[in-house]
N, C-alpha and C. Protein backbone atom coordinates (compact mmCIF):
# COMPACT_ATOMS: atom_id res chain seq x y z
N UNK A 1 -31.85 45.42 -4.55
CA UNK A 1 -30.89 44.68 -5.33
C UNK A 1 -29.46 45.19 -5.07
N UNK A 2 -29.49 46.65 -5.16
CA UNK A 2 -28.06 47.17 -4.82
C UNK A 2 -27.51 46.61 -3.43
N UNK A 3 -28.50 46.57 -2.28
CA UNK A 3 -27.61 45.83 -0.81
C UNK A 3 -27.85 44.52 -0.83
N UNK A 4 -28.43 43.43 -2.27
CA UNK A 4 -27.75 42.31 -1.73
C UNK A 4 -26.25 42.34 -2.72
N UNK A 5 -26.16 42.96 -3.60
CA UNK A 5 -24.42 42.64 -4.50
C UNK A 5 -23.78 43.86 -3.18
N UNK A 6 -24.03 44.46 -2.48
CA UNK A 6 -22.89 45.16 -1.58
C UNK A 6 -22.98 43.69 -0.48
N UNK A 7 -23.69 43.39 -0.26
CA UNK A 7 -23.53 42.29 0.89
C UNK A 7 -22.76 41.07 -0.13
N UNK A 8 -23.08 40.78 -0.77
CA UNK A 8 -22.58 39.62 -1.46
C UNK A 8 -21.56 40.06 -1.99
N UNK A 9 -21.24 41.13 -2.12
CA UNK A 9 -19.63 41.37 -2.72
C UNK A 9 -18.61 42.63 -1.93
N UNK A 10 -18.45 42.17 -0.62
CA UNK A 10 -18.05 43.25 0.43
C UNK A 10 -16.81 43.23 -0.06
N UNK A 11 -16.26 44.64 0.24
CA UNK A 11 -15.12 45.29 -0.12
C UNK A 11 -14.61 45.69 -1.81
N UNK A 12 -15.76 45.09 -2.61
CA UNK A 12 -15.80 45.88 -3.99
C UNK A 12 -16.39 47.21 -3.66
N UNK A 13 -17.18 47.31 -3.41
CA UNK A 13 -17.96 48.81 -3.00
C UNK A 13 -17.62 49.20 -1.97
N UNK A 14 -17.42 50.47 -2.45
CA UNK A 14 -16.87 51.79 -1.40
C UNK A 14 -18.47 53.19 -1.50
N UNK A 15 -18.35 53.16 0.07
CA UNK A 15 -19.24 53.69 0.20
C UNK A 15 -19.31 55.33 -0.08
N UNK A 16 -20.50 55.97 -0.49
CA UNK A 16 -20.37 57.57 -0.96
C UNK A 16 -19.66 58.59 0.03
N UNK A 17 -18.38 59.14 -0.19
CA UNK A 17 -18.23 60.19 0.52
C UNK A 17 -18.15 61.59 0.08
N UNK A 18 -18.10 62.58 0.76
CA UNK A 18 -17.59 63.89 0.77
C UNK A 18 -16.34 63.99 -0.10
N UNK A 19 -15.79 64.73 -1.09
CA UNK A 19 -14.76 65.37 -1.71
C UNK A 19 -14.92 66.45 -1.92
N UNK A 20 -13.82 67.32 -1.53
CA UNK A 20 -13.72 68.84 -2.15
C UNK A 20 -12.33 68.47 -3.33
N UNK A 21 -13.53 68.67 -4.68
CA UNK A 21 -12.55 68.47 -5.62
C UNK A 21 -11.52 69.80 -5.79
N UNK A 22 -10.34 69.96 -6.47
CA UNK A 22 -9.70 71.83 -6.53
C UNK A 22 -10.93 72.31 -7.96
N UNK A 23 -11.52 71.69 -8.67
CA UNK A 23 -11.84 72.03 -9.84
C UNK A 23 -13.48 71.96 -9.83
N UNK A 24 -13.72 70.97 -9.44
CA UNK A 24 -15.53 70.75 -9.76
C UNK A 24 -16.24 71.45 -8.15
N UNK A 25 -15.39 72.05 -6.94
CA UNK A 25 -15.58 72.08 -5.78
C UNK A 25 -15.82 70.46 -5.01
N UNK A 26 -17.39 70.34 -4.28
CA UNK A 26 -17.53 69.52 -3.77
C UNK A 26 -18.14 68.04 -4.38
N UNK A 27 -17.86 67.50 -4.49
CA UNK A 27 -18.49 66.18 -5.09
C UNK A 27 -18.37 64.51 -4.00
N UNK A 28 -19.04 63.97 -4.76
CA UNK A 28 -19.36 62.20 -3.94
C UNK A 28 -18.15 61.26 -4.80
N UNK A 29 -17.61 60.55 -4.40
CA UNK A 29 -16.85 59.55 -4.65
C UNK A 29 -16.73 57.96 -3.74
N UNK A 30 -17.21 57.40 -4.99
CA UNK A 30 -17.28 56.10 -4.12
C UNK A 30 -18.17 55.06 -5.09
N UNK A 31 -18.09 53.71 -4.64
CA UNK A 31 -19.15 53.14 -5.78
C UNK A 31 -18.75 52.05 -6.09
N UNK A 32 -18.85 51.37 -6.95
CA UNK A 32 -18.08 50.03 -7.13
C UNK A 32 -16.70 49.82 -7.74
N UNK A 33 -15.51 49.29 -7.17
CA UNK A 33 -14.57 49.27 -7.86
C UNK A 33 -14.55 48.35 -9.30
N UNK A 34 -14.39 49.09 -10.03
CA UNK A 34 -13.90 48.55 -11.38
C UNK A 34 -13.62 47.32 -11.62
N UNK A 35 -12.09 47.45 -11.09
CA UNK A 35 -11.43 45.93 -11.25
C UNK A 35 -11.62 45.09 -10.75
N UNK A 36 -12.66 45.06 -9.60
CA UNK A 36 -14.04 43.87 -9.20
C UNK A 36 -14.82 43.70 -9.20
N UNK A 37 -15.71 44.67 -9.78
CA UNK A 37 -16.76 44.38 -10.41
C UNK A 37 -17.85 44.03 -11.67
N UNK A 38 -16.21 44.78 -12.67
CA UNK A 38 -16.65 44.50 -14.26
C UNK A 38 -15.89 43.90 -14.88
N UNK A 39 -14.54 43.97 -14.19
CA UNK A 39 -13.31 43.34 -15.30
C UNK A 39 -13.19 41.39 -14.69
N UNK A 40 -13.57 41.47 -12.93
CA UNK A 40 -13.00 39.96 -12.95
C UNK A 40 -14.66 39.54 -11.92
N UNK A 41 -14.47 38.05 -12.47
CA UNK A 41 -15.51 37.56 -11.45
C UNK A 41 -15.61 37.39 -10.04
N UNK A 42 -16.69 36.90 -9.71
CA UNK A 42 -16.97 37.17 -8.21
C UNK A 42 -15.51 36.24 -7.38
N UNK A 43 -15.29 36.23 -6.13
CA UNK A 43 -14.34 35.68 -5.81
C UNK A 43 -14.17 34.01 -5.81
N UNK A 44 -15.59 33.47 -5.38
CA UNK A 44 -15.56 32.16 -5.22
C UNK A 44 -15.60 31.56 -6.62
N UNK A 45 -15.49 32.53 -7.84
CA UNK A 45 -15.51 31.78 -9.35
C UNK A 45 -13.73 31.89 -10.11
N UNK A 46 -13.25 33.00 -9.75
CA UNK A 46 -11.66 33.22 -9.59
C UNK A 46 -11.12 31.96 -10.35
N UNK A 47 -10.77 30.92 -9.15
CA UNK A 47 -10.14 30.17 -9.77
C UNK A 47 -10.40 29.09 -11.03
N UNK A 48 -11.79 28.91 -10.85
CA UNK A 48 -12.20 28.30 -11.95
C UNK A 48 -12.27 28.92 -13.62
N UNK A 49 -12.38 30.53 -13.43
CA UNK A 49 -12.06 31.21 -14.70
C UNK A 49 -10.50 31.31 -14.60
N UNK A 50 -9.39 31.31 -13.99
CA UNK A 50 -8.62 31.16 -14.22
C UNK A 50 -7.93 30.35 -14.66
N UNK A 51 -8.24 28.79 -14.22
CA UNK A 51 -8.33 27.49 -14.80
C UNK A 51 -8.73 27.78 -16.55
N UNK A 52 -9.74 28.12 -16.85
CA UNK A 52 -10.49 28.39 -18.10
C UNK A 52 -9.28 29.50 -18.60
N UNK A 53 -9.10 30.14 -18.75
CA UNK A 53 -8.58 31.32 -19.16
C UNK A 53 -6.62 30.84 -19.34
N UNK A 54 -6.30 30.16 -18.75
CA UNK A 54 -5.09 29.38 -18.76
C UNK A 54 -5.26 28.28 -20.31
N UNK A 55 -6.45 27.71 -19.75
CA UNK A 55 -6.65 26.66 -20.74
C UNK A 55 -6.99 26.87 -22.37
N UNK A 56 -7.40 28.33 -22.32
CA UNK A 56 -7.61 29.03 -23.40
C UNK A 56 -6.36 29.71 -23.86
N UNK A 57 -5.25 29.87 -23.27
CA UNK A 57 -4.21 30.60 -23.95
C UNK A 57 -3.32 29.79 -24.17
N UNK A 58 -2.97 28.89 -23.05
CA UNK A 58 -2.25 27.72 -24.22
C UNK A 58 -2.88 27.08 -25.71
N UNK A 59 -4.24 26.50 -25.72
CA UNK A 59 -4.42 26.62 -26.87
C UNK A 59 -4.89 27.70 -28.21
N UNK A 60 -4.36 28.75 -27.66
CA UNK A 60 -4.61 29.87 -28.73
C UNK A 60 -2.72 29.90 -28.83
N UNK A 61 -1.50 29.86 -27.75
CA UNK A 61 -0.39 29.92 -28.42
C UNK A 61 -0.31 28.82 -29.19
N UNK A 62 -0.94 27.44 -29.18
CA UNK A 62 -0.42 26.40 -29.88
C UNK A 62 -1.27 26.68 -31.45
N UNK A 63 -2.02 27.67 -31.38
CA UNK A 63 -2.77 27.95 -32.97
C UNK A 63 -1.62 29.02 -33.61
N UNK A 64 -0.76 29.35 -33.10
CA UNK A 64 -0.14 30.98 -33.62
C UNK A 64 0.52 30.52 -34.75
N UNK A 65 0.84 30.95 -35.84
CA UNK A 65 1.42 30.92 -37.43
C UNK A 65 2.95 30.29 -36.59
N UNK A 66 2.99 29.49 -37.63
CA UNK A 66 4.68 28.87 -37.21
C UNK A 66 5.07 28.42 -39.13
N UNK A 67 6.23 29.82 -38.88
CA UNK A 67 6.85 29.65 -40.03
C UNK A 67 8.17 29.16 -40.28
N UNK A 68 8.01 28.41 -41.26
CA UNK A 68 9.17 27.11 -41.41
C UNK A 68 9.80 27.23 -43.25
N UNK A 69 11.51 26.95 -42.96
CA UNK A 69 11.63 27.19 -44.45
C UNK A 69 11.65 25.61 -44.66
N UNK A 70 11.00 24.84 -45.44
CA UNK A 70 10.82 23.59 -46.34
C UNK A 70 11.96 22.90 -46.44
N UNK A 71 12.11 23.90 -47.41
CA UNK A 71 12.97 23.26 -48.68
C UNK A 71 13.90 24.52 -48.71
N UNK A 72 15.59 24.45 -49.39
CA UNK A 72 16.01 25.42 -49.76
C UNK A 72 17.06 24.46 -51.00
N UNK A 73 16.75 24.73 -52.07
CA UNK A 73 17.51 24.14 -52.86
C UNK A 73 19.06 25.00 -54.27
N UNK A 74 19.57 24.61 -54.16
CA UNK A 74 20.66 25.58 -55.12
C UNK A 74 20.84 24.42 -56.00
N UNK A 75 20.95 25.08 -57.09
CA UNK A 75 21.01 24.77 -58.68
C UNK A 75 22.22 25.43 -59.56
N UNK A 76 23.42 24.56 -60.23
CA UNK A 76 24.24 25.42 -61.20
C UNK A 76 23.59 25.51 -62.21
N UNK A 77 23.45 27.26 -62.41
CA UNK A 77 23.05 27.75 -63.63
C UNK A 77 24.14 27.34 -64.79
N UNK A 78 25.01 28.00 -64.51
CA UNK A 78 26.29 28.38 -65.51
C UNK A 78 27.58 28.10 -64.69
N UNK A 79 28.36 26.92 -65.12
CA UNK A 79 30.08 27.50 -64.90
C UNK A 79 30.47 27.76 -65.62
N UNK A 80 31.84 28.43 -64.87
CA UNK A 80 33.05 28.98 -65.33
C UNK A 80 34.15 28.11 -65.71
N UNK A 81 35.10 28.83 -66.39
CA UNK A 81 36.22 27.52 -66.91
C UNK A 81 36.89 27.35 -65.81
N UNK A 82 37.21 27.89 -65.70
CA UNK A 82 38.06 27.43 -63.25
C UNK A 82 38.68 28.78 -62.97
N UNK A 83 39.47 28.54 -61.61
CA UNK A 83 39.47 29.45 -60.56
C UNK A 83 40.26 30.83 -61.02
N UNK A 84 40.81 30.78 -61.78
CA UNK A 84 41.72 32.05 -62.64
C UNK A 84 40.87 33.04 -63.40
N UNK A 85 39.30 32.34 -63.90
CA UNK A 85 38.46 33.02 -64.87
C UNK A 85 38.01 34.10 -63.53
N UNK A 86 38.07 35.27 -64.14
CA UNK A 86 37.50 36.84 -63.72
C UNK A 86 35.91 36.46 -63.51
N UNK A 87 35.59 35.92 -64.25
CA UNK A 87 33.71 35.74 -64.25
C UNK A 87 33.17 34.58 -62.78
N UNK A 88 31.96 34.59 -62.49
CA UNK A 88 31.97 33.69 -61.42
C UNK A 88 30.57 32.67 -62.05
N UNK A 89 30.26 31.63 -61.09
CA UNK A 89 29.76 30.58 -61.51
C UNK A 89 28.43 31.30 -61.25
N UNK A 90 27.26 30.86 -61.69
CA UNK A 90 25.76 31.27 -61.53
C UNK A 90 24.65 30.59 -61.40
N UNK A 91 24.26 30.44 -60.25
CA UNK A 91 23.33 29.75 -59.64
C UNK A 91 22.14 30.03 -58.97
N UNK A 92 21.12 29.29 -58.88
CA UNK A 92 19.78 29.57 -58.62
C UNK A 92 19.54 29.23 -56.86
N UNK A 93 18.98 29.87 -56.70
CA UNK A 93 18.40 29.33 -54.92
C UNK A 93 17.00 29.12 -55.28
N UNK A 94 16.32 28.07 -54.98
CA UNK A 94 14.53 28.00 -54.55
C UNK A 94 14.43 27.95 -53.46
N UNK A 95 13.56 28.92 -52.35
CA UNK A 95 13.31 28.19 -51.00
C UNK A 95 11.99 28.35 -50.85
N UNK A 96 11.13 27.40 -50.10
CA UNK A 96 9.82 27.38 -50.20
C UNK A 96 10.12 27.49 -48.53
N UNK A 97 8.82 28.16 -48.38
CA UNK A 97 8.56 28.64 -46.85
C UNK A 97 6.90 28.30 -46.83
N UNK A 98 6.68 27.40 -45.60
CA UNK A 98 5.29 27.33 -45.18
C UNK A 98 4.56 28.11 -43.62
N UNK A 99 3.64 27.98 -43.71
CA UNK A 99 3.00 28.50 -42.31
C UNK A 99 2.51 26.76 -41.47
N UNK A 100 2.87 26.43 -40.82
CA UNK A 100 2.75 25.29 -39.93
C UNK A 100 1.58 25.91 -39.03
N UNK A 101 1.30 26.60 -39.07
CA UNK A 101 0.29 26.95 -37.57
C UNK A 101 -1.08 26.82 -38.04
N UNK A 102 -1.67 27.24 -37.33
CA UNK A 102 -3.81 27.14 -37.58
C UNK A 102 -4.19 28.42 -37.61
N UNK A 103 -3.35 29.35 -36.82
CA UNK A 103 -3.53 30.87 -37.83
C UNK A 103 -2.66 31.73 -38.90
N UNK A 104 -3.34 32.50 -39.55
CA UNK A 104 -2.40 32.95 -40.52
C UNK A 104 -1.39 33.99 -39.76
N UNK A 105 -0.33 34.40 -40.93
CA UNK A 105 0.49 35.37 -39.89
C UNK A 105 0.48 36.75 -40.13
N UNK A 106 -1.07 37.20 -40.43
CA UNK A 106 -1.81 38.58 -40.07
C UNK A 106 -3.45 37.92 -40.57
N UNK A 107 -4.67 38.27 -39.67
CA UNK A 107 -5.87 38.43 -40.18
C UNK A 107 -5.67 39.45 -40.84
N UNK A 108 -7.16 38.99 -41.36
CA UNK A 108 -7.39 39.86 -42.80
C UNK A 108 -7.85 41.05 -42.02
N UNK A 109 -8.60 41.47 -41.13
CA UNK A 109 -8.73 43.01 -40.39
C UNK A 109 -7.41 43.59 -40.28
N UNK A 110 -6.23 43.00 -39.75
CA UNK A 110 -5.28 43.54 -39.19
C UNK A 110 -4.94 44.76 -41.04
N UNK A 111 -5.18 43.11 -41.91
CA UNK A 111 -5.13 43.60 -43.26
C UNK A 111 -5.35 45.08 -44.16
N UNK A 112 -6.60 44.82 -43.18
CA UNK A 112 -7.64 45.86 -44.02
C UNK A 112 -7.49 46.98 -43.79
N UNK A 113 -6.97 47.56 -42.02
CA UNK A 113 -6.52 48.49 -41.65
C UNK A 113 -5.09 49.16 -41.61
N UNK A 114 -4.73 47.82 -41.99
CA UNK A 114 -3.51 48.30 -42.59
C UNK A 114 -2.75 48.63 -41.25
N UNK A 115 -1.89 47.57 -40.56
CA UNK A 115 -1.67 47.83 -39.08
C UNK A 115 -0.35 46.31 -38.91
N UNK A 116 -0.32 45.60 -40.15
CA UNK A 116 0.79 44.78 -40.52
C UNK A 116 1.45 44.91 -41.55
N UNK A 117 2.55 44.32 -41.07
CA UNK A 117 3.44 44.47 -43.18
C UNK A 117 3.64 43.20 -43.12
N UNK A 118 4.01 42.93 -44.76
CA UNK A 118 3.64 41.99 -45.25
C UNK A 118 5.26 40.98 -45.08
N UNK A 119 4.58 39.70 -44.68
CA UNK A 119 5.89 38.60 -44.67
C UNK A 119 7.13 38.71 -45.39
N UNK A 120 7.91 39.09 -44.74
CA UNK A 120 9.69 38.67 -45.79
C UNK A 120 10.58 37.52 -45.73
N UNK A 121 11.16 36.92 -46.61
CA UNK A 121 12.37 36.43 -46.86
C UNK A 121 13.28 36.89 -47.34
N UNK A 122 14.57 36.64 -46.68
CA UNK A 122 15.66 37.00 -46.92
C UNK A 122 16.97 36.62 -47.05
N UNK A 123 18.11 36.92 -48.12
CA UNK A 123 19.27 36.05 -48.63
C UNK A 123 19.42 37.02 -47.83
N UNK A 124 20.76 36.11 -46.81
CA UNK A 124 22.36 37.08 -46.36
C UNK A 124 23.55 36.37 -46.66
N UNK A 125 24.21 36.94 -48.13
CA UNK A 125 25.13 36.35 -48.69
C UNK A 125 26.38 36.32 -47.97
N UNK A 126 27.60 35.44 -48.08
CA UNK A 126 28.74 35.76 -47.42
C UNK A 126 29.41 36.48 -48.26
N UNK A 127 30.47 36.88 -47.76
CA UNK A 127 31.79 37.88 -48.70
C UNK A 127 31.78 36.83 -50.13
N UNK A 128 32.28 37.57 -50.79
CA UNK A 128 32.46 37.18 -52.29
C UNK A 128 31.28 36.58 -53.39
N UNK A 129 30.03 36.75 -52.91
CA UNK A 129 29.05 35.90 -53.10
C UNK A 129 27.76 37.35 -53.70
N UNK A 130 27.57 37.73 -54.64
CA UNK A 130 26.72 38.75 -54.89
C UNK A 130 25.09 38.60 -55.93
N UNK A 131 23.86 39.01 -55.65
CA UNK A 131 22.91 38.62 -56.11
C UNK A 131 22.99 39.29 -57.71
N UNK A 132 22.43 38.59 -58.60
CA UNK A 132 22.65 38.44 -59.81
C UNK A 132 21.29 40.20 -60.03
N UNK A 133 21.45 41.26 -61.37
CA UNK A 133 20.72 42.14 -61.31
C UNK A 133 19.83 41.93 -61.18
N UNK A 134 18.44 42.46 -60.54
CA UNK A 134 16.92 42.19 -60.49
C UNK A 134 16.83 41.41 -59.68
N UNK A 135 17.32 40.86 -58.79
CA UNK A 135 16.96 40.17 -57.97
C UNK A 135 17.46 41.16 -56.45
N UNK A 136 16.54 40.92 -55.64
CA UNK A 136 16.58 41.57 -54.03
C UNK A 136 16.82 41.04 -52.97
N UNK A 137 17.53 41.26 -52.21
CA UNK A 137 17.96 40.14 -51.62
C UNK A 137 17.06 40.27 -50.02
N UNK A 138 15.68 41.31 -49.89
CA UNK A 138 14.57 40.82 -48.93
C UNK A 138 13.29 40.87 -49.86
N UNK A 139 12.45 39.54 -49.21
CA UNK A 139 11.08 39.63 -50.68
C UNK A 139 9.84 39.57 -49.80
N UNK A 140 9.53 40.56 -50.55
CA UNK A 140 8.06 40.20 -49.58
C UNK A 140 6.96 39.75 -49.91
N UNK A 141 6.33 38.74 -49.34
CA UNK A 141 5.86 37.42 -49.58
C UNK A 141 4.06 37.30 -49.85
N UNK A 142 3.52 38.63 -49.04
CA UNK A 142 1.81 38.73 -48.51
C UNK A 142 2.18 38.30 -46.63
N UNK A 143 0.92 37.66 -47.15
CA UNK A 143 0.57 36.89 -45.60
C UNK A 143 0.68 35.38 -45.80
N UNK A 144 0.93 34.35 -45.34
CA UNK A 144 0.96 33.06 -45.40
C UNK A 144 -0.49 32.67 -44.17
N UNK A 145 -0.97 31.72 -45.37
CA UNK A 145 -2.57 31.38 -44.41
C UNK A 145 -1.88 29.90 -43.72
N UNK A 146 -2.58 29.09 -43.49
CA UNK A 146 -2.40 27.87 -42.32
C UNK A 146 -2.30 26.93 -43.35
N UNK A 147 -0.97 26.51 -43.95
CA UNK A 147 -0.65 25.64 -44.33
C UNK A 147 -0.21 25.77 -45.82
N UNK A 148 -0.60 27.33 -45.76
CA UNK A 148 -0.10 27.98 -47.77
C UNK A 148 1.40 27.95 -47.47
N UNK A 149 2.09 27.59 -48.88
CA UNK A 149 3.83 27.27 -49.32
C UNK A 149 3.63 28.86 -50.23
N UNK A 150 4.92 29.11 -49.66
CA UNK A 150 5.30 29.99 -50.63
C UNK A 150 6.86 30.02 -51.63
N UNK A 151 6.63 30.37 -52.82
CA UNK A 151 8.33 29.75 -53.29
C UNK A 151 9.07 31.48 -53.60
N UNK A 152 10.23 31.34 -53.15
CA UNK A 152 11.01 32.81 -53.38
C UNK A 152 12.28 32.15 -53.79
N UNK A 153 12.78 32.80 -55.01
CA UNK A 153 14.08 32.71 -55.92
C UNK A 153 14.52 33.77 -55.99
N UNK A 154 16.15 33.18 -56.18
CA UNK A 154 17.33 34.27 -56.14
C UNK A 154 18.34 33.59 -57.11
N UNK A 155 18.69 34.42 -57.84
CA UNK A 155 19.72 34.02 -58.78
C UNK A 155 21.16 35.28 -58.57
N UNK A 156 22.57 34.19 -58.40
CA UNK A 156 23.68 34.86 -57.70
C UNK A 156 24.76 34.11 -58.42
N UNK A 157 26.08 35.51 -57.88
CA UNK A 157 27.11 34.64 -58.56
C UNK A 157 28.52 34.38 -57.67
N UNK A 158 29.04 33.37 -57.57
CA UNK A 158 29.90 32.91 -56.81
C UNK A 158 31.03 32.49 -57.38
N UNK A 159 32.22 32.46 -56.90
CA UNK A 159 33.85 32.46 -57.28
C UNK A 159 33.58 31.16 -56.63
N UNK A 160 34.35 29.73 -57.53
CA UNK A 160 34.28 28.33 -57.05
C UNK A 160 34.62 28.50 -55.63
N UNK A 161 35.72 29.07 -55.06
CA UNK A 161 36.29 28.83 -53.50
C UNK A 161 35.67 29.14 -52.58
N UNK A 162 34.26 30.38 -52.87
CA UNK A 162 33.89 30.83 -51.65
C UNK A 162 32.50 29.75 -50.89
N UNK A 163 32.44 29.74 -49.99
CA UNK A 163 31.70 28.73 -48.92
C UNK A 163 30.97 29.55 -48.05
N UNK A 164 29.82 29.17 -47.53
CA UNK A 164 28.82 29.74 -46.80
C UNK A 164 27.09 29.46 -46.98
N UNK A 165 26.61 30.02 -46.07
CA UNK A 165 25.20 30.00 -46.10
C UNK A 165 24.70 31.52 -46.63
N UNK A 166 23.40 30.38 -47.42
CA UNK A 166 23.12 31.78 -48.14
C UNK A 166 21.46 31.93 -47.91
N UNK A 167 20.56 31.80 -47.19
CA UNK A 167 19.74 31.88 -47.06
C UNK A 167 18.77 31.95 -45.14
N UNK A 168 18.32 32.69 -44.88
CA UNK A 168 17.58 33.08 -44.06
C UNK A 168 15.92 32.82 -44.10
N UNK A 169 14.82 32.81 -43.03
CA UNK A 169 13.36 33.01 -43.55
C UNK A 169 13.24 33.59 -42.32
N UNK A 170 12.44 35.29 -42.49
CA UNK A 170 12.06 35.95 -41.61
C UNK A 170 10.38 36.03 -41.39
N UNK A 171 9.53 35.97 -40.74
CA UNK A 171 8.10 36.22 -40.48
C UNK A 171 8.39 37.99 -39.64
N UNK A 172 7.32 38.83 -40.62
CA UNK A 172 7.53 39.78 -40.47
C UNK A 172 6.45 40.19 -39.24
């Protein structure tokens, strides 16, 4: 059996020779190479597992978690009497963030071993624009499964004049 896979698979196997190791003295080296004999298939199958193996990773990137923010909505809590008042106006952010993909964005092993951290969102306020107490301005979310919404609020306070974006969604 061994000389028909050396005949049928010439130049994976290297034949036994002589070594003077510095450590073990003399020893045999030789035998089947590795990386053609266990890791890839025979030659005339090559391209057809490569075909396969192509066709399998595009559709495993088109399964990968794809996280999307929804919705981001702002709400006046509270105004102010106008632009002279010391106090600033106070308002709510809702943003809902989903997972669009067919996998989540950690299995539950990765979970278990504890080898991911857990999803964040995050406000990056502009100048003049500051988050109201108790509120954080990165949140962390869990894991989002294939098609779970998640809702994260921020309550902040703003001087009527200042302008900007106030919201970010990071996949951790």
């Amino acid at each position: 059996m061994l000389e028909q896979q050396s005949a049928r698979r010439a130049g994976e196997f290297k034949n036994w020779t002589k070594f003077n190791h510095p450590q073990l003295g003399e020893v045999e080296i030789g035998g089947y190479n590795p990386k053609f004999f266990r890791q890839n298939p025979p030659p005339e199958f090559r391209e057809e597992w490569a075909r396969k193996e192509a066709r399998f990773n595009l559709i495993l990137a088109k399964s990968l978690p794809q996280v999307r923010i929804l919705s981001a909505e702002v709400r006046l809590v509270k105004k102010k009497a106008g632009l002279l008042d010391k106090e600033k106006d106070l308002f709510d952010l809702s943003c809902i963030v989903t997972n669009e993909g067919f996998l989540p964005t950690a299995l539950k092993m990765a979970e278990r071993v504890k080898i991911v951290r857990s999803d964040c969102v995050e406000i990056k306020l502009p100048e003049g624009v500051e988050l109201e107490a108790g509120f954080k301005p990165k949140n962390e979310i869990g894991h989002l499964t294939s098609g779970e919404n998640k809702d994260i609020r921020w309550r902040f306070k703003i001087r009527p004049a200042v302008q900007g974006s106030v919201a970010e969604a990071k996949a951790a």
